[in-house]
Protein backbone atom coordinates (compact mmCIF):
# COMPACT_ATOMS: atom_id res chain seq x y z
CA UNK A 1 46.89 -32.65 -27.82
CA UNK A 2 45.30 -34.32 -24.72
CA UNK A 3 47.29 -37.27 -24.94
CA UNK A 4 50.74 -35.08 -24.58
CA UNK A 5 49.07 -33.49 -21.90
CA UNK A 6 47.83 -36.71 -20.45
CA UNK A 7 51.93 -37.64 -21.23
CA UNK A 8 53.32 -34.38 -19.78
CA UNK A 9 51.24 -35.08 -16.31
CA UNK A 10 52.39 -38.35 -16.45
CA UNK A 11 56.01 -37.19 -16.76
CA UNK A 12 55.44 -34.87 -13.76
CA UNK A 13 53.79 -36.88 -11.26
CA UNK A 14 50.04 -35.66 -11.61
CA UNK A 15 47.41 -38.42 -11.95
CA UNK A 16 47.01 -37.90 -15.80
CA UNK A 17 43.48 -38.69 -16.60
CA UNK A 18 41.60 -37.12 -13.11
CA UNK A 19 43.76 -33.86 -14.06
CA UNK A 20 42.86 -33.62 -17.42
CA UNK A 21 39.67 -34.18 -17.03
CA UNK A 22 38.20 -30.74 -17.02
CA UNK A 23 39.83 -29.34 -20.13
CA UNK A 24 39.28 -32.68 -21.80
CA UNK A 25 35.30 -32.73 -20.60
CA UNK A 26 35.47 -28.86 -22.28
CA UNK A 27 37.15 -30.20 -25.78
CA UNK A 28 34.74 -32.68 -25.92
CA UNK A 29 31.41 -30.84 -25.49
CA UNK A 30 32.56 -27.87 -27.61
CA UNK A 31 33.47 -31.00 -30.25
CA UNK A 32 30.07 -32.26 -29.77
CA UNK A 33 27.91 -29.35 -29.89
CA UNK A 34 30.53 -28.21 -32.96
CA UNK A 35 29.57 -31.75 -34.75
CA UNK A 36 25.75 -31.54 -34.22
CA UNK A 37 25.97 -27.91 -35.68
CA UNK A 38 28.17 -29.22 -38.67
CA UNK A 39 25.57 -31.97 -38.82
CA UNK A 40 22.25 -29.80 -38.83
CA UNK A 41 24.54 -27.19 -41.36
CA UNK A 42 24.80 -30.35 -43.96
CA UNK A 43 20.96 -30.73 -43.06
CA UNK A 44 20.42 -27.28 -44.33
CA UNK A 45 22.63 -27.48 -47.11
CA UNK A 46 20.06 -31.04 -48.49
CA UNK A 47 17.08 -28.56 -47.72
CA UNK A 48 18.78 -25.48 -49.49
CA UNK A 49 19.49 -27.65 -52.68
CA UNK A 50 15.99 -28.83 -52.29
CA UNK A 51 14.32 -25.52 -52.23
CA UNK A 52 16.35 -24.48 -54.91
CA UNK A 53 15.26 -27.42 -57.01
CA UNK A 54 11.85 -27.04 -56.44
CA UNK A 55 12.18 -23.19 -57.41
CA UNK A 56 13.52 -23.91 -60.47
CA UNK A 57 11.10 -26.27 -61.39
CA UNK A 58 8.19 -24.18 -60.45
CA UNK A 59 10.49 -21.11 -62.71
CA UNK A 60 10.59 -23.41 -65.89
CA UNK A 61 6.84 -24.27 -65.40
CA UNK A 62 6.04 -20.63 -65.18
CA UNK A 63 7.88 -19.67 -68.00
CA UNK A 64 5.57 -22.82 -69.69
CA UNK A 65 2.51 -21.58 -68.55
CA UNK A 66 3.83 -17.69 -69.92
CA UNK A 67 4.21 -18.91 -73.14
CA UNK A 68 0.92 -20.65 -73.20
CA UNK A 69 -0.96 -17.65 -72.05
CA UNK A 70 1.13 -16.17 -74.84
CA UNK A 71 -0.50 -18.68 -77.33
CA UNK A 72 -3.61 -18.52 -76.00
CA UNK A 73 -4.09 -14.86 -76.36
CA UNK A 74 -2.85 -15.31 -80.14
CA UNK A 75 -5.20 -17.57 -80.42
CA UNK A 76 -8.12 -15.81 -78.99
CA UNK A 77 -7.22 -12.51 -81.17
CA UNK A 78 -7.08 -15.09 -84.07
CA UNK A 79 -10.60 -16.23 -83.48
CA UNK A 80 -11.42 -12.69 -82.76
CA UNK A 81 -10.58 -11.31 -86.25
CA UNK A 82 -11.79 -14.25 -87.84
CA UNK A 83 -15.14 -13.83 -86.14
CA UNK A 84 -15.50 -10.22 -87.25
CA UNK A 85 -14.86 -11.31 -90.85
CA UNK A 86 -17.63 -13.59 -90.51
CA UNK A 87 -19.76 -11.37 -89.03
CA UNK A 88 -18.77 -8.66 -92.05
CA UNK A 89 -19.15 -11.78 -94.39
CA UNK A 90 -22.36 -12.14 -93.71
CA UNK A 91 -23.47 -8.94 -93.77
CA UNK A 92 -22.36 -8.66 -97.08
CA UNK A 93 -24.11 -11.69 -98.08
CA UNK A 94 -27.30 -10.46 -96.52
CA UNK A 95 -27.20 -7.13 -98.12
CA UNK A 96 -25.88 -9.00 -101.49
CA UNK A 97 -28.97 -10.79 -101.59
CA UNK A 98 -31.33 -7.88 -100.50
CA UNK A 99 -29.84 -5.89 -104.02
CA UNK A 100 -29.95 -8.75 -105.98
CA UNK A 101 -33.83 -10.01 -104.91
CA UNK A 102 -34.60 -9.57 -108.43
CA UNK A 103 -31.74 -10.88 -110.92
CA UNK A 104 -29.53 -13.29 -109.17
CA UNK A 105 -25.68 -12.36 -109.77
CA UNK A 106 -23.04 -14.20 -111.30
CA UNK A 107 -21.84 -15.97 -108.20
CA UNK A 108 -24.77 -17.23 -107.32
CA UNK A 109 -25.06 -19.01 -110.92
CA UNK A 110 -25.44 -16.57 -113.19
CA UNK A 111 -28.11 -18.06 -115.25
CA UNK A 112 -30.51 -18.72 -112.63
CA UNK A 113 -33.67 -18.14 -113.29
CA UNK A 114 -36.17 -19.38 -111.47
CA UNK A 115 -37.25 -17.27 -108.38
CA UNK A 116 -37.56 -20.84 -106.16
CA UNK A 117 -34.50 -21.51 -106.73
CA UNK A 118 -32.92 -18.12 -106.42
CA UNK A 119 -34.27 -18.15 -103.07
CA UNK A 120 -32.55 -21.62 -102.15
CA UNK A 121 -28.84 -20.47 -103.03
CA UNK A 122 -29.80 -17.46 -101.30
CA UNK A 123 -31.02 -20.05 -97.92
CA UNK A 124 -27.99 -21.47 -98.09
CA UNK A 125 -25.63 -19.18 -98.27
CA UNK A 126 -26.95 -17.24 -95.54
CA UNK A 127 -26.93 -21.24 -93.59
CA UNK A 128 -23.59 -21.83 -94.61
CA UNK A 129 -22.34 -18.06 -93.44
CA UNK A 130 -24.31 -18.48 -89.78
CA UNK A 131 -23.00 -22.03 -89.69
CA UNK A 132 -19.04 -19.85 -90.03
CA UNK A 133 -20.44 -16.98 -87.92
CA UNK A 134 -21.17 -19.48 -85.44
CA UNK A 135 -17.90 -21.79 -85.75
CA UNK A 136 -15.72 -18.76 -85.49
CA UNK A 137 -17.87 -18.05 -81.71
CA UNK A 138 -17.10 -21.13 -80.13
CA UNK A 139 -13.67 -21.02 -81.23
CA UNK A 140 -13.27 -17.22 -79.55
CA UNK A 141 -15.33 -18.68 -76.40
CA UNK A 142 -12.75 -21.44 -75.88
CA UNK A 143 -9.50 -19.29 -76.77
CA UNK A 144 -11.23 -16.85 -74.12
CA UNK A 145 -11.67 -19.36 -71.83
CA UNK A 146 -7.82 -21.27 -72.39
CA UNK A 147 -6.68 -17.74 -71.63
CA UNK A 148 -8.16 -17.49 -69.12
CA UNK A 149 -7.00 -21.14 -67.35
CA UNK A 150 -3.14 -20.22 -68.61
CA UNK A 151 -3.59 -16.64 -66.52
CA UNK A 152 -4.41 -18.70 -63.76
CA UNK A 153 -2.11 -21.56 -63.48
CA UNK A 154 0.25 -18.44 -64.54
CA UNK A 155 -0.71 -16.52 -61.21
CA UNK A 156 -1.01 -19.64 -59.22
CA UNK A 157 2.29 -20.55 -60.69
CA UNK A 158 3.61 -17.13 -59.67
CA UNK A 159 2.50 -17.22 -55.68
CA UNK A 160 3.91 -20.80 -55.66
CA UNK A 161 7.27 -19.16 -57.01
CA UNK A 162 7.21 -16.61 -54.22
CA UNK A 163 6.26 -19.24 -51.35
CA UNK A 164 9.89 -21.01 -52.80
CA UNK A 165 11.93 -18.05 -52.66
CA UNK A 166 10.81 -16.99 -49.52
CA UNK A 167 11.56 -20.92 -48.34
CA UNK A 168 14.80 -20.45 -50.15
CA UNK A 169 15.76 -17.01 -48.32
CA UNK A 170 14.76 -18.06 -44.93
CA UNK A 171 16.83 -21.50 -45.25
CA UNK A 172 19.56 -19.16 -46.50
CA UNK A 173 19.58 -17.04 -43.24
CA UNK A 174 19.38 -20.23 -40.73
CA UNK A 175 22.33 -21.25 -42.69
CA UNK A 176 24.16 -17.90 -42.06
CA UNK A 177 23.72 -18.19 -38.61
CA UNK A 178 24.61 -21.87 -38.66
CA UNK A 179 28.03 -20.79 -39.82
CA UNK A 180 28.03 -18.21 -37.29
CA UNK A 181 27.66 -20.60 -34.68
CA UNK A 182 29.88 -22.98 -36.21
CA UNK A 183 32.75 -20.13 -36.46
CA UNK A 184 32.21 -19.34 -32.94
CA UNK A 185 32.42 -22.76 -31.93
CA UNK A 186 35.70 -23.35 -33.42
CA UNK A 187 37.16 -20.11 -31.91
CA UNK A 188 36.16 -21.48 -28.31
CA UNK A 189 38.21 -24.21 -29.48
CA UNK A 190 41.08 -22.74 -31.10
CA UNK A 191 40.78 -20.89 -27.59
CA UNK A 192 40.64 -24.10 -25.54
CA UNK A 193 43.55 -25.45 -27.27
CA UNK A 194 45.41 -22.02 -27.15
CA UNK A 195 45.10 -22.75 -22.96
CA UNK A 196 45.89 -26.34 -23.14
CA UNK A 197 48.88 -24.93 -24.92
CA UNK A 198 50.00 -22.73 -22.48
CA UNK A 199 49.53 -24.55 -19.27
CA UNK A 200 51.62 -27.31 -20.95
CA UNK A 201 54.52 -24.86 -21.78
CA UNK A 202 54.28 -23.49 -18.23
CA UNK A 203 54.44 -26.63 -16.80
CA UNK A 204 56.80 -27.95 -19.06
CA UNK A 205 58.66 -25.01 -17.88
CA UNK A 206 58.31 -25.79 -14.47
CA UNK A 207 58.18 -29.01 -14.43
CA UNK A 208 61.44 -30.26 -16.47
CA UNK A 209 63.81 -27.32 -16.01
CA UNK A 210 67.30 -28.98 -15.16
CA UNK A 211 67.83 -30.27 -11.86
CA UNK A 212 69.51 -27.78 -9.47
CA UNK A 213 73.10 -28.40 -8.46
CA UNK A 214 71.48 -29.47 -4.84
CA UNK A 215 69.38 -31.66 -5.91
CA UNK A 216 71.30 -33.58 -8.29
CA UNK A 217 74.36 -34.20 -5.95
CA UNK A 218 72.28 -34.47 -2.78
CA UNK A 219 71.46 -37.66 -1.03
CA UNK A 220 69.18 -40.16 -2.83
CA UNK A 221 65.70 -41.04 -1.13
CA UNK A 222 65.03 -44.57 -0.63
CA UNK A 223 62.18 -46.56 0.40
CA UNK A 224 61.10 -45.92 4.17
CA UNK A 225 63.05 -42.38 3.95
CA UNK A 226 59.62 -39.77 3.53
CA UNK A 227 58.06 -38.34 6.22
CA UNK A 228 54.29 -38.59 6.60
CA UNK A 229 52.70 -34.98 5.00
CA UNK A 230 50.08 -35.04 7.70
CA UNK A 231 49.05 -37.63 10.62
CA UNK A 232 45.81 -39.87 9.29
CA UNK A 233 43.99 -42.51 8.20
CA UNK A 234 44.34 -43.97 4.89
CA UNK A 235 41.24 -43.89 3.20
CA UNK A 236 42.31 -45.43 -0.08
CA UNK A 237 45.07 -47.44 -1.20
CA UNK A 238 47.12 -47.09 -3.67
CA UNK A 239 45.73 -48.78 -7.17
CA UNK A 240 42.22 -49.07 -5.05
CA UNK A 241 39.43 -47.54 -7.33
CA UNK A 242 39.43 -43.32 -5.93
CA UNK A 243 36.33 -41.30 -5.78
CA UNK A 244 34.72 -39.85 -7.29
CA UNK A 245 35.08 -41.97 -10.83
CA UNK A 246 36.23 -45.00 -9.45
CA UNK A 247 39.53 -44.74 -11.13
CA UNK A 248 42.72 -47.00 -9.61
CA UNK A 249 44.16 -44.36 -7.63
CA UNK A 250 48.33 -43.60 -8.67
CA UNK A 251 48.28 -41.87 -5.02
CA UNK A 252 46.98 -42.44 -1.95
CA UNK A 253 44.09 -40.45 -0.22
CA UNK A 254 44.32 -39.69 3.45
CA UNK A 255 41.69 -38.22 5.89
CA UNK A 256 43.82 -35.66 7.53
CA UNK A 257 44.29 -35.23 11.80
CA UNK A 258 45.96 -32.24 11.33
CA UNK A 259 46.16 -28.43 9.70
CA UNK A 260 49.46 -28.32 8.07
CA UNK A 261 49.95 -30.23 5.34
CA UNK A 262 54.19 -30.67 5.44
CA UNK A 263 56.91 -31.55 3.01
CA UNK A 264 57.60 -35.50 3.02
CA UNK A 265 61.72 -34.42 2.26
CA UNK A 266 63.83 -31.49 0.80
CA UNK A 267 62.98 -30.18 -2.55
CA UNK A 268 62.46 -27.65 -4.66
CA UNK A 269 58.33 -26.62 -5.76
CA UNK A 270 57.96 -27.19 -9.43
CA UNK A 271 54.48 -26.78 -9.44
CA UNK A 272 51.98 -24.75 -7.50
CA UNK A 273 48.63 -23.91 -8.37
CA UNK A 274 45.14 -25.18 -9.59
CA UNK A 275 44.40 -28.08 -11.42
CA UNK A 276 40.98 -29.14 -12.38
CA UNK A 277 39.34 -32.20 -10.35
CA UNK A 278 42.60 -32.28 -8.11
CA UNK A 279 41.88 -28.85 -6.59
CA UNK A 280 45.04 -26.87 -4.90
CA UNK A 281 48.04 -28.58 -6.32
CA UNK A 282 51.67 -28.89 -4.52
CA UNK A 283 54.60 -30.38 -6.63
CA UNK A 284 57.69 -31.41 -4.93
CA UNK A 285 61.25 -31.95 -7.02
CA UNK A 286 63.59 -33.85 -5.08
CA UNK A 287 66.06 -34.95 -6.97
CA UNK A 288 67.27 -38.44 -9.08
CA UNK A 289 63.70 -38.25 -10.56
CA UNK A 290 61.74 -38.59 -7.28
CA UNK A 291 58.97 -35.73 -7.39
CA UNK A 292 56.07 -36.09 -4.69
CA UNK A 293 52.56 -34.46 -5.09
CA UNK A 294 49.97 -32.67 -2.63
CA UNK A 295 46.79 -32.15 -3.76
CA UNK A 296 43.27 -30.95 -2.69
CA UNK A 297 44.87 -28.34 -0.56
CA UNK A 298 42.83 -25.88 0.75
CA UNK A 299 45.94 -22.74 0.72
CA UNK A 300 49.67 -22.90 -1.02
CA UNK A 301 51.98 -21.89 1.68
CA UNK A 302 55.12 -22.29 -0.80
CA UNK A 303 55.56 -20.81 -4.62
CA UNK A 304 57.21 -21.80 -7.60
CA UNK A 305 60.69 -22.19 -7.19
CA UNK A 306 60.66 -22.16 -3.33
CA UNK A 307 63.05 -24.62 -1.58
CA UNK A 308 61.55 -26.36 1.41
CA UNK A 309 62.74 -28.35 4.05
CA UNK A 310 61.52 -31.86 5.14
CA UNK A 311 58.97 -31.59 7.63
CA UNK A 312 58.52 -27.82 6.55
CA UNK A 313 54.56 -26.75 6.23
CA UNK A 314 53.97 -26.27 2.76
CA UNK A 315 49.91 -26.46 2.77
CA UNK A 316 46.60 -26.14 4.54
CA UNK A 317 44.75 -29.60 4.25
CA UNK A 318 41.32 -28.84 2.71
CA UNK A 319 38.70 -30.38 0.22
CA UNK A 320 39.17 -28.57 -3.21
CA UNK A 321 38.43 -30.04 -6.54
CA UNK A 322 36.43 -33.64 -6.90
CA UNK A 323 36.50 -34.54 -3.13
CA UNK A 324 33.30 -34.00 -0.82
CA UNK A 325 35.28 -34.22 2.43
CA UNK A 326 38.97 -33.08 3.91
CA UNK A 327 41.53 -35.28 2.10
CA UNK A 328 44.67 -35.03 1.02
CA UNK A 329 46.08 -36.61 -1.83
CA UNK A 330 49.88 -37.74 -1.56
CA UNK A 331 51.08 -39.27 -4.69
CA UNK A 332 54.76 -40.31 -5.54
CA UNK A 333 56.50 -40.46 -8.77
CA UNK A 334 59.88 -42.09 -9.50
CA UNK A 335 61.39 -41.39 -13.38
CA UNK A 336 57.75 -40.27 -14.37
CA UNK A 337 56.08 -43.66 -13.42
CA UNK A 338 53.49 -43.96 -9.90
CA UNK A 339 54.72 -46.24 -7.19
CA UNK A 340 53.43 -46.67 -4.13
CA UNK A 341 53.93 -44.10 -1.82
CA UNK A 342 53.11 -46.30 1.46
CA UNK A 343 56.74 -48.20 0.41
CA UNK A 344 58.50 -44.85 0.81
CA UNK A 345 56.85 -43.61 3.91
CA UNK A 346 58.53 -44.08 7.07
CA UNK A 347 57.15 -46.16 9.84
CA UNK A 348 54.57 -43.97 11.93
CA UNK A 349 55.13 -44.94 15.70
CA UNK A 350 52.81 -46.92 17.58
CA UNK A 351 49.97 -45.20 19.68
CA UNK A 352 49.01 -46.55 23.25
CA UNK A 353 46.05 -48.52 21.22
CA UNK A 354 49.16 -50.25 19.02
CA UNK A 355 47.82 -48.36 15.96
CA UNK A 356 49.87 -46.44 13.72
């Protein structure tokens, strides 16, 4: 797109890359700022996928840590029960051997006789039903105590799942707006390209209708034939490097002595207007592909269409667009290629000092 406007300006006599400059310096900066945004947007996405990974992680060990809880709690209600049939085991025992102080019953031998040794079965069943009794505690003191490290890794586990989520919504919303931004930034240059668009249609328009009758059968300019657009020095040269980015100039820059800026022949205005760096902007079509250009102009004294006479005031010399000081630019195109205007001007006469 910029280089058939940079072609178009070239077609039409405008110094293509100082023109273009200011749309171009617009393209690229919304381009920029729209490829750091696409850039910190792909950032978000790694962080996003990251968040997400790390919240299902800490979801799976959750779930883990659930179903140990789970298991612990069976566990402790197993060691529970089995403690309080210990406990009722024993009791039994102890009131077994209270009703049977005298003859010893069947399960405890059934023929035993002596009251020594009665009382040793007796010693060691009680032993052997505290030694249960107290096997079945520590197992219901550690089942109460894994339950009680799977409810907290299952809590910490929870606030660990709601630090991630809230991670994983607020990455979500600075990706929204992300893609906000980024929407907005290609609208600004859907728009930018929308203008580029239209000022090359209008100067396409403008600037390469067909040649009026009068123009294409009048008298062909020739080298030495143009009239000076104002009296001045000549501050740069044509192909000398041009302020203010050192460019070779396609023109020539003079300091003006005068007002009016003036048409160097007959022709017809193509183009009339603003143009970026080059300010106020005059074009002049003359006919057999010679077009000459006024620029930095400080008032239009002419429109589009307009027919002018040589020597005719056309402009206001001024300092619009990238110049600090008065100067006019005069530039000359011949078949969409610069030459060198200073070949086409006609001698200035002498002053009393012999200077032109």
């Amino acid at each position: 797109m910029v280089r058939a406007l940079g072609i178009l300006l070239g077609l039409c006599g405008f110094i293509g890359a100082a023109a273009a400059e200011d749309l171009e310096a617009a393209l690229a900066r919304t381009q920029s700022k729209l490829t750091a945004a696409m850039r910190e947007l792909r950032a978000l996405d790694a962080q996003l996928a990251k968040a997400r990974r790390a919240l299902m992680e800490t979801e799976k060990a959750l779930a883990a840590a659930r179903r140990a809880h789970a298991k612990a709690e069976q566990k402790r209600r197993a060691a529970k029960q089995a403690l309080a049939k210990a406990r009722r085991e024993l009791l039994w025992a102890l009131r077994a051997a209270w009703l049977h102080r005298q003859t010893p019953p069947l399960w405890l031998g059934g023929d035993v006789s002596a009251a020594a040794h009665r009382r040793m079965l007796l010693r060691r069943l009680l032993a052997w039903e505290r030694q249960a009794l107290v096997r079945w505690q520590t197992a219901f003191r550690r089942a109460q105590q894994a339950e009680r490290e799977a409810a907290r890794t299952q809590a910490r586990l929870a606030q660990a799942r709601k630090r991630h989520a809230q991670a994983l919504a607020q990455l979500t919303a600075q990706r929204r707006a992300k893609r906000a931004w980024i929407e907005k930034l290609r609208k600004k240059r859907h728009a930018l390209a929308a203008m580029l668009r239209a000022q090359q249609q209008a100067l396409a328009s403008a600037l390469l209708a067909p040649e009026e009758r009068r123009l294409s059968q009048g008298r062909r300019l020739r080298p030495g034939m143009l009239r000076w657009p104002v009296p001045g020095r000549v501050r740069v040269r044509f192909g000398k490097p041009a302020p203010p980015l050192g460019r070779p100039a396609d023109g020539i820059l003079i300091a003006p002595r005068a007002e009016l800026v003036r048409a160097a022949a007959a022709g017809r205005v193509r183009y009339a207007g603003w143009l970026g760096g080059m300010g106020l902007v005059l074009v002049l079509d003359h006919g057999h592909g010679i077009w000459t250009i006024y620029a930095h102009n400080e008032a239009l004294l002419v429109r589009v269409g307009d027919w002018v006479e040589a020597g005719e005031a056309i402009a206001y010399a001024g300092a619009t667009g990238w110049v600090e000081q008065e100067t006019l630019y005069f530039g000359l195109r011949k078949h969409g290629r610069a030459i060198d205007p200073l070949a086409w001007l006609a001698p200035r006469p002498r002053t009393r000092g012999g200077r032109r």
